[in-house]
C-alpha atoms as a PDB file:
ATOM      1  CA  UNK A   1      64.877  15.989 120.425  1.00  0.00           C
ATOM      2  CA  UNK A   2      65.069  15.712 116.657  1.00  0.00           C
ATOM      3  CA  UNK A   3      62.690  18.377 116.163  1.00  0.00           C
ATOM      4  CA  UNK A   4      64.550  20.384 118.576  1.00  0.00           C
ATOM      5  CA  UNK A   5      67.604  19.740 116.536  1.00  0.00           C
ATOM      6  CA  UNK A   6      66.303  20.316 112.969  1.00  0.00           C
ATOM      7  CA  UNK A   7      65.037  23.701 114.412  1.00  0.00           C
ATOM      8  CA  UNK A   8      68.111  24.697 115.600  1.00  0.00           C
ATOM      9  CA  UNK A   9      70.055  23.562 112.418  1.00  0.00           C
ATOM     10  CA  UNK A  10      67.486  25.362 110.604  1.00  0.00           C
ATOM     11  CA  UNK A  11      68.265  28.628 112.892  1.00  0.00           C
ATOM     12  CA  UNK A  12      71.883  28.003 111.995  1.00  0.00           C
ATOM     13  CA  UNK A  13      71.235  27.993 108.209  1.00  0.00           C
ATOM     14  CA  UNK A  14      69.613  30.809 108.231  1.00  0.00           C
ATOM     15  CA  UNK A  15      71.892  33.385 110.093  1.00  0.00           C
ATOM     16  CA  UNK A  16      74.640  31.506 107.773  1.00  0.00           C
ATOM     17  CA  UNK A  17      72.516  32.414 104.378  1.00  0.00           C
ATOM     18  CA  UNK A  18      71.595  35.658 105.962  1.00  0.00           C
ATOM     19  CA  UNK A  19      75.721  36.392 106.423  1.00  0.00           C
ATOM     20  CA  UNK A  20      76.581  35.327 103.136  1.00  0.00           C
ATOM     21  CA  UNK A  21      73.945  37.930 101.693  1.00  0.00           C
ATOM     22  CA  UNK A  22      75.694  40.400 103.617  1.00  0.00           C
ATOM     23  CA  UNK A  23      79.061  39.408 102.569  1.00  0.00           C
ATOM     24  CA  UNK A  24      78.338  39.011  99.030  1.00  0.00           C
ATOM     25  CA  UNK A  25      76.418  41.833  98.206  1.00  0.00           C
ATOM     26  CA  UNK A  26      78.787  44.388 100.503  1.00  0.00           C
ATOM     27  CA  UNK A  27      79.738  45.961  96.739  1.00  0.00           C
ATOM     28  CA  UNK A  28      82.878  44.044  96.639  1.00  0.00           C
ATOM     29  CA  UNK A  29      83.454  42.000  94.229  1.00  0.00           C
ATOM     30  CA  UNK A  30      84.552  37.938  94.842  1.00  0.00           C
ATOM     31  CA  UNK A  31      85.199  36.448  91.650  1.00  0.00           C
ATOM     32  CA  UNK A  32      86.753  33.323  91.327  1.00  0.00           C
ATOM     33  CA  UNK A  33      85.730  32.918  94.914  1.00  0.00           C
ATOM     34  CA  UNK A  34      83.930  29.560  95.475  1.00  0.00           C
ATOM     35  CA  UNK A  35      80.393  29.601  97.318  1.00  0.00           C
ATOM     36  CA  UNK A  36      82.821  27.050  99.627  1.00  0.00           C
ATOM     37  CA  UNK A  37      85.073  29.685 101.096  1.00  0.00           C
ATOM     38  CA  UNK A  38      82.182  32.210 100.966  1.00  0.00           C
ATOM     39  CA  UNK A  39      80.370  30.172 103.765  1.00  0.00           C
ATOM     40  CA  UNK A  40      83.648  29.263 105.613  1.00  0.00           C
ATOM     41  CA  UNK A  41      84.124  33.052 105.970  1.00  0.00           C
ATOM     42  CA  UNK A  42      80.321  33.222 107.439  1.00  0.00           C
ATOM     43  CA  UNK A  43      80.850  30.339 109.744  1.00  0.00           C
ATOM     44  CA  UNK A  44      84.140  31.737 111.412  1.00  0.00           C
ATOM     45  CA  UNK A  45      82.200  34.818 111.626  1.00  0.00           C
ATOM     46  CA  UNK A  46      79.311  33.255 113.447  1.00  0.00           C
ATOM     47  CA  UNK A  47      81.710  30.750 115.234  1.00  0.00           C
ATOM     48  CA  UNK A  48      82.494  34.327 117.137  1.00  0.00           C
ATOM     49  CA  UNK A  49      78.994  34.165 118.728  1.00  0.00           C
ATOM     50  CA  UNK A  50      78.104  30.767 119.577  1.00  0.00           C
ATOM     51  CA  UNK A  51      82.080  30.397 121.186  1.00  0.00           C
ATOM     52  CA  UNK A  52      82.803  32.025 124.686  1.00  0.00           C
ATOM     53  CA  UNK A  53      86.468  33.284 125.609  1.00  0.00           C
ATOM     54  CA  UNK A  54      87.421  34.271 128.880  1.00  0.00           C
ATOM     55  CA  UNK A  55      87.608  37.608 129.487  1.00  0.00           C
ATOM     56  CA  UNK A  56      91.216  36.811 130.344  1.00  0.00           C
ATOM     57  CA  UNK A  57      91.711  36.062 126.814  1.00  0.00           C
ATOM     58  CA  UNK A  58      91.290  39.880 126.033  1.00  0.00           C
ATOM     59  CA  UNK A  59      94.089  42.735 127.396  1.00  0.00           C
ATOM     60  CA  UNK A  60      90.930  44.886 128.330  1.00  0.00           C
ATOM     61  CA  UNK A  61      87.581  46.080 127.543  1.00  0.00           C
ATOM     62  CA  UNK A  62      88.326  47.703 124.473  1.00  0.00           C
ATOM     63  CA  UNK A  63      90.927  44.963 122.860  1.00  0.00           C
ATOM     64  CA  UNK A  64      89.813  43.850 119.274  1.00  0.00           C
ATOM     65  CA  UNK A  65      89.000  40.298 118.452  1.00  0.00           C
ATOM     66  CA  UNK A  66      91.869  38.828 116.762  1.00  0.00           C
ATOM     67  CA  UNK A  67      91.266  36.470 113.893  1.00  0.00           C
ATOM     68  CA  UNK A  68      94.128  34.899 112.524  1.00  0.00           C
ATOM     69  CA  UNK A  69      94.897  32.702 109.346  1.00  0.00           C
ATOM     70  CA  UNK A  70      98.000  30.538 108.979  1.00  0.00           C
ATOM     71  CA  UNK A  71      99.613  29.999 105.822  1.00  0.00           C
ATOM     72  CA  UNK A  72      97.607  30.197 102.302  1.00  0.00           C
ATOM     73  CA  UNK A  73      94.864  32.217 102.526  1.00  0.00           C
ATOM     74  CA  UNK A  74      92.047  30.957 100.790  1.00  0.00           C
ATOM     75  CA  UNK A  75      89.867  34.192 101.286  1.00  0.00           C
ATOM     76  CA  UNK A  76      91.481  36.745  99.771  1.00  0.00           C
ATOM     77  CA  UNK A  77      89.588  40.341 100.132  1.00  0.00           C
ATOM     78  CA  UNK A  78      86.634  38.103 101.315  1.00  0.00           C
ATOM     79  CA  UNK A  79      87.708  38.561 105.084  1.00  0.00           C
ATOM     80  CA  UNK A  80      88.209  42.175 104.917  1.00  0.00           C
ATOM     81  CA  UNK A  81      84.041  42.424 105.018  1.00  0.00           C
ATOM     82  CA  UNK A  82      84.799  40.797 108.420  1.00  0.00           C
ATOM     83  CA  UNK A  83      86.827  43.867 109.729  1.00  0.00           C
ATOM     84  CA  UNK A  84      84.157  45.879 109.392  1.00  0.00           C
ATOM     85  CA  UNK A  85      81.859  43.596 111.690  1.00  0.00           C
ATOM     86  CA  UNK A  86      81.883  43.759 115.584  1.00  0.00           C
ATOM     87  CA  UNK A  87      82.197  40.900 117.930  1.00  0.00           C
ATOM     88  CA  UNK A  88      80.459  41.487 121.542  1.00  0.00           C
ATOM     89  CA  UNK A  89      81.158  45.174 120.905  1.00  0.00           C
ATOM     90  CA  UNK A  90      85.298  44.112 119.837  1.00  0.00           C
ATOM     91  CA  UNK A  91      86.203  45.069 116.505  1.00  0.00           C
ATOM     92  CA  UNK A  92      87.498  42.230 114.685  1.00  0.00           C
ATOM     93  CA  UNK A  93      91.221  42.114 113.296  1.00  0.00           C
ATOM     94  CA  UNK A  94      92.428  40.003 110.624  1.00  0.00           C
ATOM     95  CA  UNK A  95      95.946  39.276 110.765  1.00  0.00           C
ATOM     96  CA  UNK A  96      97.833  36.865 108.214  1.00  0.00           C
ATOM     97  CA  UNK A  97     100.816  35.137 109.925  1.00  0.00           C
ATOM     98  CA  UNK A  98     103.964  33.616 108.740  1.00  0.00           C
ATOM     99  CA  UNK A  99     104.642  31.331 111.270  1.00  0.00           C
ATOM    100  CA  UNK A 100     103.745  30.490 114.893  1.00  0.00           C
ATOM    101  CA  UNK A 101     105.630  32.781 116.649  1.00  0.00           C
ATOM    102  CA  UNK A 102     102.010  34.725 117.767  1.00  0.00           C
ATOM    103  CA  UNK A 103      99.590  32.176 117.148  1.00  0.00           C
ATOM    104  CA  UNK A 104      98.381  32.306 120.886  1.00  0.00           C
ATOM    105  CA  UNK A 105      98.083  36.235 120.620  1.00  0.00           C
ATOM    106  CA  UNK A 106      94.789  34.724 117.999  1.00  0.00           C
ATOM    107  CA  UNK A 107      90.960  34.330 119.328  1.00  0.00           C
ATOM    108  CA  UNK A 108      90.394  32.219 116.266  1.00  0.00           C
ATOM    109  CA  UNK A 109      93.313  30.959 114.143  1.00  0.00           C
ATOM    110  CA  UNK A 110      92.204  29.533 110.431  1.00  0.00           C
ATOM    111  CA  UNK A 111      95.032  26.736 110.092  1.00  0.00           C
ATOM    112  CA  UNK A 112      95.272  26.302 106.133  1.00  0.00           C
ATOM    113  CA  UNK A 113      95.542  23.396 104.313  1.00  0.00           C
ATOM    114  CA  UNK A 114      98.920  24.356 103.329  1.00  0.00           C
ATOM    115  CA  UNK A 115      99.798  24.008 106.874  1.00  0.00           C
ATOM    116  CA  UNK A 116      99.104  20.430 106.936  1.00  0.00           C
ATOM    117  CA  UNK A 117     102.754  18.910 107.691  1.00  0.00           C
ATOM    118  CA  UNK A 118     103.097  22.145 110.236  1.00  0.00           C
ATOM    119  CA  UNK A 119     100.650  21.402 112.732  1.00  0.00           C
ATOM    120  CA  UNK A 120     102.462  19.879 115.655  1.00  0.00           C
ATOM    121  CA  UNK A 121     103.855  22.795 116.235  1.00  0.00           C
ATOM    122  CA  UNK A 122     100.936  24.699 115.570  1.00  0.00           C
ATOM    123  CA  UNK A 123      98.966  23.146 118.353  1.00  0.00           C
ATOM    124  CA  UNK A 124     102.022  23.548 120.538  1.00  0.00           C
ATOM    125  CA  UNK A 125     101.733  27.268 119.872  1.00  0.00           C
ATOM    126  CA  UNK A 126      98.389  27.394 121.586  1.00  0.00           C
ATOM    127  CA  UNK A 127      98.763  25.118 124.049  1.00  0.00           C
ATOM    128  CA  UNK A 128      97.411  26.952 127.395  1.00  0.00           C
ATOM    129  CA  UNK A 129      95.667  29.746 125.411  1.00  0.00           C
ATOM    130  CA  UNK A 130      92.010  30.516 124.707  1.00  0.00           C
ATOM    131  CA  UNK A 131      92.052  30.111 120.903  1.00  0.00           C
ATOM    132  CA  UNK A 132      89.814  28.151 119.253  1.00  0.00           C
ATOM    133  CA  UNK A 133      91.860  26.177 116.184  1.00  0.00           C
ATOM    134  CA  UNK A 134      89.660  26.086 112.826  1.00  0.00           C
ATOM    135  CA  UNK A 135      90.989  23.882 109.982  1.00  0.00           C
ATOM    136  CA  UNK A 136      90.212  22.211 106.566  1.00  0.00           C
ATOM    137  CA  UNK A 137      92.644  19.592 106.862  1.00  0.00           C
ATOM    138  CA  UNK A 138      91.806  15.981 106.404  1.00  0.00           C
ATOM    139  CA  UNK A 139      92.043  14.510 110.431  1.00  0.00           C
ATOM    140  CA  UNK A 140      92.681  18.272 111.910  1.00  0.00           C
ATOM    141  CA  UNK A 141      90.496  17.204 114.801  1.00  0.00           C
ATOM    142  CA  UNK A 142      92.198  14.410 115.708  1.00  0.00           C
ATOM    143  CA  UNK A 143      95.870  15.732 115.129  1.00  0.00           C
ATOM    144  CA  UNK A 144      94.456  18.565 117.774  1.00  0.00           C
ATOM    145  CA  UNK A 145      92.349  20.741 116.753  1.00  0.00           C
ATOM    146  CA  UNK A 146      89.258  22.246 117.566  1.00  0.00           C
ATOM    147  CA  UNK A 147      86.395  22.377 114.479  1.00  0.00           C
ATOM    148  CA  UNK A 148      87.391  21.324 111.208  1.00  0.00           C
ATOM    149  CA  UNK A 149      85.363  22.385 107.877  1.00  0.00           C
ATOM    150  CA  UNK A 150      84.271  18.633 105.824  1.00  0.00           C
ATOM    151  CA  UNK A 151      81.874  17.954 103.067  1.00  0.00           C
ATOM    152  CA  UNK A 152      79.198  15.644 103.622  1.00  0.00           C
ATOM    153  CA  UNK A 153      76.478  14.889 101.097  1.00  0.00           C
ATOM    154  CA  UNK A 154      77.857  17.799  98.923  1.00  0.00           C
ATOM    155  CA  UNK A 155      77.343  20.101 101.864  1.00  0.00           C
ATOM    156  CA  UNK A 156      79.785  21.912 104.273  1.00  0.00           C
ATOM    157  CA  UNK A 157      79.614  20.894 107.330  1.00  0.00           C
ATOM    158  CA  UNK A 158      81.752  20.800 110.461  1.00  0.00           C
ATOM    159  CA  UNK A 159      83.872  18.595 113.306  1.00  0.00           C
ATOM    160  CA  UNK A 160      84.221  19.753 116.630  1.00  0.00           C
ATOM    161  CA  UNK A 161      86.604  18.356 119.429  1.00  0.00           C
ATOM    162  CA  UNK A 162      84.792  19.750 122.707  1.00  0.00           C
ATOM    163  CA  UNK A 163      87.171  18.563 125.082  1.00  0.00           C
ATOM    164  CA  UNK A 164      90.093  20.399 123.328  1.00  0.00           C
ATOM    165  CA  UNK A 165      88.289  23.877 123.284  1.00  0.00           C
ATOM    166  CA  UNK A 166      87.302  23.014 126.994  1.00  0.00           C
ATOM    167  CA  UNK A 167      90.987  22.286 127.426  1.00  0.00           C
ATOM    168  CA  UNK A 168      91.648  25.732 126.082  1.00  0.00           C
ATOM    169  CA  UNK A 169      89.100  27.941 127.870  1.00  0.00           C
ATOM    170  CA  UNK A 170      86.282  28.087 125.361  1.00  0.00           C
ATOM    171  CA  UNK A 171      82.990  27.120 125.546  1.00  0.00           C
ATOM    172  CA  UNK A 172      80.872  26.192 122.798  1.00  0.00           C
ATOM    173  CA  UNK A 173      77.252  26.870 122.831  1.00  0.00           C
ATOM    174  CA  UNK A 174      74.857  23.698 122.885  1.00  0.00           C
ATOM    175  CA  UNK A 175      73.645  25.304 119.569  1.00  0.00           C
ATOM    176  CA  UNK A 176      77.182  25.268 117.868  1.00  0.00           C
ATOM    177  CA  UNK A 177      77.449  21.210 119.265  1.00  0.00           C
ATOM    178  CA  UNK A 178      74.371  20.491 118.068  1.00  0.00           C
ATOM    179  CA  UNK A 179      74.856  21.788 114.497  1.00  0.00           C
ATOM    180  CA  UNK A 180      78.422  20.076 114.202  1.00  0.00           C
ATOM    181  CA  UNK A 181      79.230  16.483 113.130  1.00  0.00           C
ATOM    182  CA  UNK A 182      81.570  13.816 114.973  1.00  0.00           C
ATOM    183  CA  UNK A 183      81.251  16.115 117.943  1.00  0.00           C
ATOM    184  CA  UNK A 184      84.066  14.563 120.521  1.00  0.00           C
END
């Protein structure tokens, strides 16, 4: 089981290296963007494979994938390499919002540190929808959301609360789990 483990964390470090390559060397330049918001960027990307919506979570066939970021964004032009990329043939979107008003129109909404003291009403937002809640708040998971970005041992590394993305519609892939810390 460890080995199993190590191979697939392994598998996940690699498609995560491989995106950053992609994303940094795109022609666009990132300065005085950290290597840290460089690989958050790849893991939301990749988050879009190894999470399943329900195809109710889409108007039709040809509906983009909608990834959202509340409050301060902490990517600047680094997302816009994302709206070039395709998710399970769906063109990705990134929309900024202002508030919560369309939070549960989102397939994957970044909640933003700055959004700390807002998230009650964030989660309320999405309550009943299929969007999976990604964070970088200290105790985002356990105020209610889904996967939260932490450091451990100078690495970044991430939470997930299974139950709430089952709660929502989503299922994570046994690779995703497996790769995650404090899974719940």
């Amino acid at each position: 089981m460890m080995l199993l483990k190590k191979i697939f964390a392994s598998k996940i470090a690699a498609i995560t290296l491989a995106a950053i390559f992609c994303v940094t060397t795109s022609g666009v330049a990132y300065a005085g963007l950290s290597k840290e918001h460089q690989l958050k960027v790849a893991y939301l990307y990749h988050f879009t494979k190894f999470v399943k919506w329900p195809t109710t979570a889409f108007s039709d066939n040809n509906a983009n994938f909608q990834l959202c970021i509340i409050g301060d964004d902490p990517f600047g032009k680094l997302l816009s390499v994302l709206s070039k990329k395709k998710v399970k043939k769906r063109r990705i979107t990134i929309r900024r919002l202002d508030d919560v008003k369309s939070v549960a129109d989102c397939h994957i909404l970044f909640v933003s540190r700055s959004e700390a003291s807002n998230l009650q009403s964030i989660f309320t937002g999405v309550i009943g929808s299929p969007v999976l809640t990604v964070g970088e708040i200290d105790s985002f998971v356990q105020h209610g959301g889904m996967v939260n970005f932490t450091t451990r041992e100078q690495k970044l590394r991430f939470e997930i609360s299974q139950e709430r993305a089952e709660d929502a519609g989503l299922k994570i892939s046994a690779t995703m789990l497996q790769v995650g810390i404090n899974v719940q």
